[in-house]
C-alpha atoms as a PDB file:
ATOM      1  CA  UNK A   1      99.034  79.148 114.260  1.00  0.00           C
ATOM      2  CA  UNK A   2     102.488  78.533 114.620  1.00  0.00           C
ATOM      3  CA  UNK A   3     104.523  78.753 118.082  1.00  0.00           C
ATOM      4  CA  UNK A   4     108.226  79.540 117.529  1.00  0.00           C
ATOM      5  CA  UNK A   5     110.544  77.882 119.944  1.00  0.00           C
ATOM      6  CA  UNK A   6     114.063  77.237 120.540  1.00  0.00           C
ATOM      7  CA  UNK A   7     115.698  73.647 120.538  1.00  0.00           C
ATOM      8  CA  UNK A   8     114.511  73.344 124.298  1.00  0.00           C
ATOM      9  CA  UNK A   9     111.422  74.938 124.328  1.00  0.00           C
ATOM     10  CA  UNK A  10     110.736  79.299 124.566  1.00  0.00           C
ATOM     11  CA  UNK A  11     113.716  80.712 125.988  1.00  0.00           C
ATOM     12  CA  UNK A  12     112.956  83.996 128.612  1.00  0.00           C
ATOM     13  CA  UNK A  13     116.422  84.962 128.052  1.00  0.00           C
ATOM     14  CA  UNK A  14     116.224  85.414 124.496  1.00  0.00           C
ATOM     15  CA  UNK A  15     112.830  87.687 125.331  1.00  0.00           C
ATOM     16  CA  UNK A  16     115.037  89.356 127.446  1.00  0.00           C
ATOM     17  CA  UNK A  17     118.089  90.201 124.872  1.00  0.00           C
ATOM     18  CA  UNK A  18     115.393  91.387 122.922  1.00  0.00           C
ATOM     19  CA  UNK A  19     113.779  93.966 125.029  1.00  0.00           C
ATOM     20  CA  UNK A  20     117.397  94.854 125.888  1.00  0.00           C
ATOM     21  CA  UNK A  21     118.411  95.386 122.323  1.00  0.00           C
ATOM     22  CA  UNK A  22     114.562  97.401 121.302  1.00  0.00           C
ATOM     23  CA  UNK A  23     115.286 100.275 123.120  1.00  0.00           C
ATOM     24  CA  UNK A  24     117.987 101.490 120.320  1.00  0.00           C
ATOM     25  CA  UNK A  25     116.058 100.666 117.316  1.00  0.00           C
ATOM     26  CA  UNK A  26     112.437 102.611 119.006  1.00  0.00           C
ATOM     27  CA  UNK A  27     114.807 105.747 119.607  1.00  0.00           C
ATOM     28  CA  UNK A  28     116.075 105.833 116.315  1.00  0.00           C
ATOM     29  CA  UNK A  29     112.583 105.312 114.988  1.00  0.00           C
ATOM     30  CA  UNK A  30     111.427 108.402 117.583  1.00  0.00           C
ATOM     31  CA  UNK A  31     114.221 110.445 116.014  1.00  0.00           C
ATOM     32  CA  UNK A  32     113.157 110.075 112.389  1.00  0.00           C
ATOM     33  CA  UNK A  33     109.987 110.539 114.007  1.00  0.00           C
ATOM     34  CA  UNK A  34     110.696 114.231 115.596  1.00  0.00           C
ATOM     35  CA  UNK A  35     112.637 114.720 112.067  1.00  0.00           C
ATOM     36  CA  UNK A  36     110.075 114.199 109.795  1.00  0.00           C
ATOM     37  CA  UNK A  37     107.222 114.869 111.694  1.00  0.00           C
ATOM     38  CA  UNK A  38     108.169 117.313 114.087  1.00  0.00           C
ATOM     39  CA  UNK A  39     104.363 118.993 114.268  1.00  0.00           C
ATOM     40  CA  UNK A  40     102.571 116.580 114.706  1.00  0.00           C
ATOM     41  CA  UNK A  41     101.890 114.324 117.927  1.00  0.00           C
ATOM     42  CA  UNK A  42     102.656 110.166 117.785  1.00  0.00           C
ATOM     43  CA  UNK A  43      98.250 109.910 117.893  1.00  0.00           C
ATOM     44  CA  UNK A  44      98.185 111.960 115.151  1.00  0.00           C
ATOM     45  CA  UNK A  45     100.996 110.149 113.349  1.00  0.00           C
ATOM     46  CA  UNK A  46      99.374 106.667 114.212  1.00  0.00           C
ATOM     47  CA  UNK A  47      95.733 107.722 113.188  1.00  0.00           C
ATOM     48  CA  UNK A  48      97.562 108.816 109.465  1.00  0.00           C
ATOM     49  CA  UNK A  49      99.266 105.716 109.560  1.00  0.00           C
ATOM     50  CA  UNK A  50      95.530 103.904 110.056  1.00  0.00           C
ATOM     51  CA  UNK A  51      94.404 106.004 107.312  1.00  0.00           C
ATOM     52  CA  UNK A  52      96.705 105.212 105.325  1.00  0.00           C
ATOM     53  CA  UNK A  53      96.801 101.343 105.843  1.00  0.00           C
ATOM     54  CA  UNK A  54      92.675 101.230 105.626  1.00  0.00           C
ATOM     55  CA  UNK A  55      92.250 104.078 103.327  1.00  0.00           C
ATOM     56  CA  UNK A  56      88.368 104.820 103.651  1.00  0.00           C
ATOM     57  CA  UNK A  57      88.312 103.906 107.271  1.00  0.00           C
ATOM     58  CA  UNK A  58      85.094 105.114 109.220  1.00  0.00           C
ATOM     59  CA  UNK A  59      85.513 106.996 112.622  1.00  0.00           C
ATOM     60  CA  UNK A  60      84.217 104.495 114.824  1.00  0.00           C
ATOM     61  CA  UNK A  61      87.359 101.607 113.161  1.00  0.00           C
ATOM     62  CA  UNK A  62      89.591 104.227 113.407  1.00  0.00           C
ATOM     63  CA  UNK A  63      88.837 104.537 116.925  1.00  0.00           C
ATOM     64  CA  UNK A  64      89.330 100.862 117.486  1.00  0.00           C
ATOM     65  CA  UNK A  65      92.494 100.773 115.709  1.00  0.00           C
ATOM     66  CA  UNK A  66      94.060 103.288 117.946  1.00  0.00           C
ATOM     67  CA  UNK A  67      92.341 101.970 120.948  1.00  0.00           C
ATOM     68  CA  UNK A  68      91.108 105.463 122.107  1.00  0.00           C
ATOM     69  CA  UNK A  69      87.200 106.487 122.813  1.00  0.00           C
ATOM     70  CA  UNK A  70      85.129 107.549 119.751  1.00  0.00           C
ATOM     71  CA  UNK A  71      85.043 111.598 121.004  1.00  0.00           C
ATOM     72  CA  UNK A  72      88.767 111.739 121.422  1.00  0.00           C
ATOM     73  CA  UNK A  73      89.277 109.906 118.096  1.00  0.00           C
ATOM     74  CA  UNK A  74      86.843 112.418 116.697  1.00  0.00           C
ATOM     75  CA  UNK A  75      88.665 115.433 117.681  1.00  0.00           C
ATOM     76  CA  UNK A  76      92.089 114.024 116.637  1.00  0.00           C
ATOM     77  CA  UNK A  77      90.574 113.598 113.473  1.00  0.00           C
ATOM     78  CA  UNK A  78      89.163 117.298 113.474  1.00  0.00           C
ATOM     79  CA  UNK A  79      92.368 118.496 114.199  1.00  0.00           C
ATOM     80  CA  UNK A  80      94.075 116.364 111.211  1.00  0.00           C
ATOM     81  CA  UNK A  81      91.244 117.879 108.997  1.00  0.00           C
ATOM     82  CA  UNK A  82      92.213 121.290 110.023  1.00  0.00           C
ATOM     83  CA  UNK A  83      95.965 120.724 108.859  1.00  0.00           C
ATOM     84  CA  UNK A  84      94.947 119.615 105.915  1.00  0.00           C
ATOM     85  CA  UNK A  85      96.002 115.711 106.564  1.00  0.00           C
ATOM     86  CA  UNK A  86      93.271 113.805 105.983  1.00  0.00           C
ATOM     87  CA  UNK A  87      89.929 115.176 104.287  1.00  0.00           C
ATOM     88  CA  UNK A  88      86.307 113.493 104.855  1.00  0.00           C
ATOM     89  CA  UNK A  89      84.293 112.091 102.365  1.00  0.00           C
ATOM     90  CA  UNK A  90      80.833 110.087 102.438  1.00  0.00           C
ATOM     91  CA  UNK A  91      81.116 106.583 102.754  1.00  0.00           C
ATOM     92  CA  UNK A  92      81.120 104.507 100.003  1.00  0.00           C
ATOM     93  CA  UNK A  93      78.683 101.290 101.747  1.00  0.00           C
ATOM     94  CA  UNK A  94      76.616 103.570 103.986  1.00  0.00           C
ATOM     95  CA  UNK A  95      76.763 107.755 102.984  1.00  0.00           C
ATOM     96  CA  UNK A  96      75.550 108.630 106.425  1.00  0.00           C
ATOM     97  CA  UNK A  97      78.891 107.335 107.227  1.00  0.00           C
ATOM     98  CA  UNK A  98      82.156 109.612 107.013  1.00  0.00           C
ATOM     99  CA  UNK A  99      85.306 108.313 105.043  1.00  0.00           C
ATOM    100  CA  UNK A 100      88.573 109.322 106.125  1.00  0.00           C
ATOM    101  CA  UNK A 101      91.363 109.537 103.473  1.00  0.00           C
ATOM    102  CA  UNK A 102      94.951 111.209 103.045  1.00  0.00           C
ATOM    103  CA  UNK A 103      95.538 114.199 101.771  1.00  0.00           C
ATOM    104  CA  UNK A 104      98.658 114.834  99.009  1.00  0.00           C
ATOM    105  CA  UNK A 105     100.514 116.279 101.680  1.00  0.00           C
ATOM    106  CA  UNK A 106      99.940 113.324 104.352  1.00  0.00           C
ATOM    107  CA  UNK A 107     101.529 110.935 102.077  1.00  0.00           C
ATOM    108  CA  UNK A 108     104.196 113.166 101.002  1.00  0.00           C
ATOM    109  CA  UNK A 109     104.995 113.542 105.225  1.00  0.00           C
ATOM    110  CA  UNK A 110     104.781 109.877 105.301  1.00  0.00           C
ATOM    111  CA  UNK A 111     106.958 109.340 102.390  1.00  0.00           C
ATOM    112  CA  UNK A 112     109.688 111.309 104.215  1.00  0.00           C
ATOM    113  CA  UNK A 113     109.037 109.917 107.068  1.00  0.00           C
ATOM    114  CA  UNK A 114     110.094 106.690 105.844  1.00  0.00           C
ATOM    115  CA  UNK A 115     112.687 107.783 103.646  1.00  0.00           C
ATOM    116  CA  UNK A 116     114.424 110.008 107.053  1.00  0.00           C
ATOM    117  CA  UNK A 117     113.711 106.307 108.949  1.00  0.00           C
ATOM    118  CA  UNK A 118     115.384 104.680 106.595  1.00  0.00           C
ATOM    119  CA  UNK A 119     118.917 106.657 106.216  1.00  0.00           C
ATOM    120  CA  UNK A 120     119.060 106.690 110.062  1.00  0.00           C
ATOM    121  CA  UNK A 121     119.170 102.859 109.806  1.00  0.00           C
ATOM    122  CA  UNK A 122     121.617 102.915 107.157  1.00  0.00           C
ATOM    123  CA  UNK A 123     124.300 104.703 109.023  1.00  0.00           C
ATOM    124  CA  UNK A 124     123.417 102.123 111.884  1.00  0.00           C
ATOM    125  CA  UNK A 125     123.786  98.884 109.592  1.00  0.00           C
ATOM    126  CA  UNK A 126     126.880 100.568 107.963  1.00  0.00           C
ATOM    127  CA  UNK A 127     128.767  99.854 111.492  1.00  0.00           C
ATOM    128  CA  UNK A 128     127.734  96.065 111.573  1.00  0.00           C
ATOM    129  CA  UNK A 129     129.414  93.494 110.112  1.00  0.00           C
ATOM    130  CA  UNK A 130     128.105  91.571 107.230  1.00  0.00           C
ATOM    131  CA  UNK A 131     127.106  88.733 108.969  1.00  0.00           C
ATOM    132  CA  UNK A 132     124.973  90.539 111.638  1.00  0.00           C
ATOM    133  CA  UNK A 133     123.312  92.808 108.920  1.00  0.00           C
ATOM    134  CA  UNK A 134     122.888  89.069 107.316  1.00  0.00           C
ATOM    135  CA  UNK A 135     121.787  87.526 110.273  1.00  0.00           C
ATOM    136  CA  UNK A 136     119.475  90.733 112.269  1.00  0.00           C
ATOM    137  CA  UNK A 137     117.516  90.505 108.371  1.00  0.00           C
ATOM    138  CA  UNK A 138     116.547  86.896 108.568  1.00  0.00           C
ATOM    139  CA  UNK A 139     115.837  87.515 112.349  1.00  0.00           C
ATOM    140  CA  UNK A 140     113.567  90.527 111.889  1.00  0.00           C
ATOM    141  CA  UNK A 141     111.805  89.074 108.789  1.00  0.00           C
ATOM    142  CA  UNK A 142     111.183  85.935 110.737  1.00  0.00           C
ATOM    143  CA  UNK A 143     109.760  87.801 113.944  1.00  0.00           C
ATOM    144  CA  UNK A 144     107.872  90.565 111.652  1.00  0.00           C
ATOM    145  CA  UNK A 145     105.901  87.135 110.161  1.00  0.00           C
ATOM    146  CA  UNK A 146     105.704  85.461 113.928  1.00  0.00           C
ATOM    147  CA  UNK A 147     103.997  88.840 115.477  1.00  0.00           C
ATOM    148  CA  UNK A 148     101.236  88.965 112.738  1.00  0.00           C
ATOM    149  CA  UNK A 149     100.523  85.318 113.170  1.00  0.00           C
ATOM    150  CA  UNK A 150      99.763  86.849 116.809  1.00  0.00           C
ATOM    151  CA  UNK A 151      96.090  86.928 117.926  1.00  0.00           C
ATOM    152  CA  UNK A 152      94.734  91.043 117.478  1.00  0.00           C
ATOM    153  CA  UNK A 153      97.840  91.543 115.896  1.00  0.00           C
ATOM    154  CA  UNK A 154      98.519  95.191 114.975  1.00  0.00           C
ATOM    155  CA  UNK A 155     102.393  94.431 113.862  1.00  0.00           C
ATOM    156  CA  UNK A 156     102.083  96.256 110.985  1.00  0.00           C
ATOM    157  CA  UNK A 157     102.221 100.168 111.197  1.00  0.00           C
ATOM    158  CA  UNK A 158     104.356 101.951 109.646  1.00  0.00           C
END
C-alpha cells in the first residue's frame, strides 16, 4: 500500500483545508439527496446503494456493509420490500439464504439521483475557473484512488 505525502512528510494542514472545504460538497450531495430521494431515509438510501453495488447480497453482508445489527438491517430491508425497492429472491450458493436485488424502480431513483447530483455540481464547477475545475479533478481522482487503497475501505458508494 501506498502512503501519500507531501514534499516534507503528511501535512495536518492540508487535512485540515480539506475538512474545511467537505462541508460544501456533503451539502450539495444532501440536497440532491432530499431532491431525488425525498421519501426515503439516508439507511434506506445506503442499503439500495449496497444492493446495488453487490447485487445478490445476503442479509447478514448487508448488515455488515452498513454497520448496523442483523434485526435492524432486517426491518430496513422489510420496509424497502414493502415500497417496492428491492425484492427477495433465494440465494443462488445456499437457497435457504435470501437474495436481495433492485427493483426497476430502485434503479430508476438511483439513476436520478445521480443525474439531480450531477447538475447541482455543474452549476458549482460552472463558477470555477478552468484551472481549479482542472486541478480539484486530478485532486479528487487522486484521493478517490488513495481512500480505496485504505484498509476496510468503503470509499465507494454512490
Amino acid at each position: 500500500m501506498a502512503e501519500h505525502h507531501g514534499p516534507d512528510g503528511p501535512d495536518p494542514m492540508r487535512a485540515a483545508a480539506v475538512d474545511d472545504a467537505a462541508p460544501a460538497l456533503l451539502a450539495m450531495w444532501d440536497a440532491a439527496r432530499q431532491r431525488a430521494t425525498p421519501l426515503l431515509s439516508g439507511p434506506q438510501l445506503s442499503a439500495l446503494l449496497v444492493v446495488e453495488r453487490e447485487e445478490g447480497i445476503n442479509l447478514r453482508g448487508l448488515a455488515t456493509q452498513l454497520r448496523m445489527i442483523l434485526s435492524s438491517a432486517s426491518r430496513l430491508c422489510d420496509r424497502l420490500v414493502a415500497s417496492g425497492m428491492v425484492e427477495r429472491a433465494p440465494g443462488r450458493a445456499d437457497r435457504r439464504e435470501i437474495a436481495l436485488f433492485l427493483t426497476p424502480s430502485s434503479r430508476q431513483l438511483l439513476e436520478h439521483l445521480r443525474t439531480t447530483r450531477r447538475e447541482l455540481l455543474t452549476d458549482v464547477l460552472e463558477r470555477m475557473t478552468p484551472t481549479g475545475r482542472a486541478a480539484l479533478l486530478r485532486g479528487l481522482t487522486e484521493f478517490a484512488a488513495a481512500a480505496d487503497e485504505a484498509p476496510g475501505s468503503a470509499a465507494r458508494s454512490a
